[in-house]
Every structure is written in structure tokens, then in C-alpha cells.
C-alpha atoms as a PDB file:
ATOM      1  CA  UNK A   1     106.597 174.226  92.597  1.00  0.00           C
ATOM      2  CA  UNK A   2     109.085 176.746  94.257  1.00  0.00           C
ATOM      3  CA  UNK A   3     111.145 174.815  96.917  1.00  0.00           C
ATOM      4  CA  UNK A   4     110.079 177.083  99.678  1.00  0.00           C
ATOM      5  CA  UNK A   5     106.333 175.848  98.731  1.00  0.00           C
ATOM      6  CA  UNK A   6     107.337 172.368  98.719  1.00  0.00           C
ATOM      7  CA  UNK A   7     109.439 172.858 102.121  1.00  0.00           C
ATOM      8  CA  UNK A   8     105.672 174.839 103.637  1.00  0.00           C
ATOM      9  CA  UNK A   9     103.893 171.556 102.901  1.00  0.00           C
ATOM     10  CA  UNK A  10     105.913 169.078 103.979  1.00  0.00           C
ATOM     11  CA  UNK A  11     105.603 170.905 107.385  1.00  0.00           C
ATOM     12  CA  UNK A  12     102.118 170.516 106.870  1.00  0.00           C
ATOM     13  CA  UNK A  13     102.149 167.172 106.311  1.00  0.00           C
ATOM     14  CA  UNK A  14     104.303 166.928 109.958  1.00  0.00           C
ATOM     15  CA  UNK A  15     101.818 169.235 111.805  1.00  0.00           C
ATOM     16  CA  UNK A  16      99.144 166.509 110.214  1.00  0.00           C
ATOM     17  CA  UNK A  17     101.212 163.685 111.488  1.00  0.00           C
ATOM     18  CA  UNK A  18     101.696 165.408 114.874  1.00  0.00           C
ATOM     19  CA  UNK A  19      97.791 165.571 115.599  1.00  0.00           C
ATOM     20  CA  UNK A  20      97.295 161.992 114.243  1.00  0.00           C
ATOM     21  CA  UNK A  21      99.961 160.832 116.726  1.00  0.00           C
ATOM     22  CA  UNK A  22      98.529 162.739 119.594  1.00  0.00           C
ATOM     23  CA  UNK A  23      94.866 161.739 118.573  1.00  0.00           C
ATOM     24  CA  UNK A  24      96.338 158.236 118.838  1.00  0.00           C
ATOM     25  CA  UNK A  25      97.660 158.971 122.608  1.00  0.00           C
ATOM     26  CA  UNK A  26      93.738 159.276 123.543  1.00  0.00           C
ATOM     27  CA  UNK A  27      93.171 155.991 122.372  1.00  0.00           C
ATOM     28  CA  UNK A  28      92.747 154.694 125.483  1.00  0.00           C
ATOM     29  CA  UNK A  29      89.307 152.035 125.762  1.00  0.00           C
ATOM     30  CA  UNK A  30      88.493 150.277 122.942  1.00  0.00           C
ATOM     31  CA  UNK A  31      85.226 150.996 121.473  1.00  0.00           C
ATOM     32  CA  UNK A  32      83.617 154.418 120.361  1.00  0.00           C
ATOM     33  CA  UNK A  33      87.093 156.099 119.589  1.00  0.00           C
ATOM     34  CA  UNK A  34      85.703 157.132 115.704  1.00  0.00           C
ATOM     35  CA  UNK A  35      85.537 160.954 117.082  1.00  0.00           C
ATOM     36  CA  UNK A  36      89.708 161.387 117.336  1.00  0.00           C
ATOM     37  CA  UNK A  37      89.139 160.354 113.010  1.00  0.00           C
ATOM     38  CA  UNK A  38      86.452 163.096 112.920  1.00  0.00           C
ATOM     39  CA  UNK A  39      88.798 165.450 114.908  1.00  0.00           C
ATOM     40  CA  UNK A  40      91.703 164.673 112.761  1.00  0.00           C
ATOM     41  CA  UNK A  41      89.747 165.519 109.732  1.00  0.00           C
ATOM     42  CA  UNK A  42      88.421 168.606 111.105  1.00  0.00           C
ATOM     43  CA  UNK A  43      91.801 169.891 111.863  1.00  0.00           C
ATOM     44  CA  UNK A  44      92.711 169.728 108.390  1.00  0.00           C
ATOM     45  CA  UNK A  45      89.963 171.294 107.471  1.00  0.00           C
ATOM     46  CA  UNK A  46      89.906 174.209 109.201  1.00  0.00           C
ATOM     47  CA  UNK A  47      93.618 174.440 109.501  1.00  0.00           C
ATOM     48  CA  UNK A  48      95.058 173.118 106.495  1.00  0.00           C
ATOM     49  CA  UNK A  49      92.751 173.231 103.513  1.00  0.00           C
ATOM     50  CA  UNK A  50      92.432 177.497 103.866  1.00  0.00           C
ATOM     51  CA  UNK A  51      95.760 177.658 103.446  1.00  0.00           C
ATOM     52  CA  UNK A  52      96.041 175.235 100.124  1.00  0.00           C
ATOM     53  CA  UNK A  53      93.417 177.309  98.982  1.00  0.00           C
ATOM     54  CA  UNK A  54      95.417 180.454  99.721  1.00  0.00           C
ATOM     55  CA  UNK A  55      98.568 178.583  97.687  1.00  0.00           C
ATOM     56  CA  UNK A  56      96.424 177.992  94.412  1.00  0.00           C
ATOM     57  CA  UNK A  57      94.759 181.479  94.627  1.00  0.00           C
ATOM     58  CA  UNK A  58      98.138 182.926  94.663  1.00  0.00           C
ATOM     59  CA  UNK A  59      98.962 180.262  92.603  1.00  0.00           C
ATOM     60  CA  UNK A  60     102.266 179.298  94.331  1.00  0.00           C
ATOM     61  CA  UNK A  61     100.970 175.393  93.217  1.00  0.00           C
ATOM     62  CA  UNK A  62      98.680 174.075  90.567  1.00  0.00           C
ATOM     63  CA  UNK A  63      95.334 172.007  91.312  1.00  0.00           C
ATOM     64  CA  UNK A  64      97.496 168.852  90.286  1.00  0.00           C
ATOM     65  CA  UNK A  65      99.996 169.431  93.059  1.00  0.00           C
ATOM     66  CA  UNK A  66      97.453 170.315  95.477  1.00  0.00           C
ATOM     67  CA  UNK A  67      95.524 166.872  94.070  1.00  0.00           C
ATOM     68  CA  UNK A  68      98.394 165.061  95.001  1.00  0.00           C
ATOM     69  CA  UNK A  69      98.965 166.485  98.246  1.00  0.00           C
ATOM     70  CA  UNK A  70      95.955 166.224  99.406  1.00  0.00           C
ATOM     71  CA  UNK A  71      95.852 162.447  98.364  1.00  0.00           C
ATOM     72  CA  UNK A  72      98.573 162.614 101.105  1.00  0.00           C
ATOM     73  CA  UNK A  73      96.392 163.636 103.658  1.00  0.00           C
ATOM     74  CA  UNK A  74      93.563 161.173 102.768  1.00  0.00           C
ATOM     75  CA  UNK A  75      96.043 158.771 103.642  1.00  0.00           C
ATOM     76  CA  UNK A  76      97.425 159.677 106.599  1.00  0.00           C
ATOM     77  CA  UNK A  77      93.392 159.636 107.659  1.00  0.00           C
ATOM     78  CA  UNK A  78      92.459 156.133 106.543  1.00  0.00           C
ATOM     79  CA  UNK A  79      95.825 154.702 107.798  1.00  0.00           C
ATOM     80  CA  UNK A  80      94.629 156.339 111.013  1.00  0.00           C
ATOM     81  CA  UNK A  81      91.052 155.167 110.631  1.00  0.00           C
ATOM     82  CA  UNK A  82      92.415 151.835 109.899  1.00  0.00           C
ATOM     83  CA  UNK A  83      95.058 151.625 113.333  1.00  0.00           C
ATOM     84  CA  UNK A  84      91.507 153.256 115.277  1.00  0.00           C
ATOM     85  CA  UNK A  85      89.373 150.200 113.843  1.00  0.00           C
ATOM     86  CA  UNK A  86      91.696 147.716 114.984  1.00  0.00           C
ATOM     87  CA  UNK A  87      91.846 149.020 118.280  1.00  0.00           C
ATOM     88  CA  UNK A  88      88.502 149.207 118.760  1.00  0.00           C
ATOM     89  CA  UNK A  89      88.306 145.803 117.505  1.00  0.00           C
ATOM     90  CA  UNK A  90      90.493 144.776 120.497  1.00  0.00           C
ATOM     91  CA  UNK A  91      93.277 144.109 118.023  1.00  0.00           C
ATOM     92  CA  UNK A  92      96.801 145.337 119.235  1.00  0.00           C
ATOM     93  CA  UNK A  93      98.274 148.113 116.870  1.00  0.00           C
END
């Protein structure tokens, strides 16, 4: 993978990080907060995934690298999911 590629997703994965921190700001009343893991998911989605696909059409990166990044993403989720549980568990995070 061409540096410049590898610099793109790393911003990515900040933009990704960015939304899960300001989902995380809403978090305000424990209970019923599973939509801001829905949101963050459909961000990606809409936002992110086109333009992976638009990387391995062009094929700036292979499906491996785009497995692994995306692995990446799936975590930043569940760690989120995880931090969302707890506080609507009434656990501090």
C-alpha cells in the first residue's frame, strides 16, 4: 500500500474516532442509548465503506488490507458498544 493510501485511512480511522467521541458526548441518561452504536455504524457505512470500495476498485489496496482495516473499525464499534453498555448499566466509564 502506497503511503499516501495508508496516510487517507488513518484519517479515516480519526474521522471514525471523532464521531465515536462525539456520539459518546450524548450519552447523557443511562438507559436506551443503543441508537448513538447504530448511528456510529451507519456513519461508516455510508461514509466510509463507499470510499474503501472506491480504493479496491481502483485497486490502490488489496481485499486483505481492506480486511484488516476494517477489523479496525469493528473495533472501534464494540469498544464503543461496550463503554455504551456500561453506562447504561449505571456503571461509570
Amino acid at each position: 500500500m502506497e503511503e499516501i493510501v495508508r496516510k487517507e485511512l488513518d484519517t479515516y480511522l480519526m474521522m471514525v474516532n471523532n464521531w465515536r467521541n462525539s456520539y459518546a458526548s450524548w450519552l447523557e441518561v443511562p438507559g436506551g442509548n443503543d441508537y448513538v452504536v447504530e448511528d456510529l455504524k451507519e456513519d461508516i457505512s455510508t461514509y466510509i465503506a463507499p470510499k474503501l470500495q472506491r480504493f479496491v476498485n481502483n485497486e490502490y489496496i488489496t481485499p486483505a488490507e481492506v480486511k484488516q482495516f476494517w477489523y479496525e473499525l469493528v473495533k472501534i464499534v464494540d469498544d464503543f458498544a461496550e463503554v455504551v453498555r456500561k453506562f447504561d448499566g449505571g456503571e461509570n466509564v
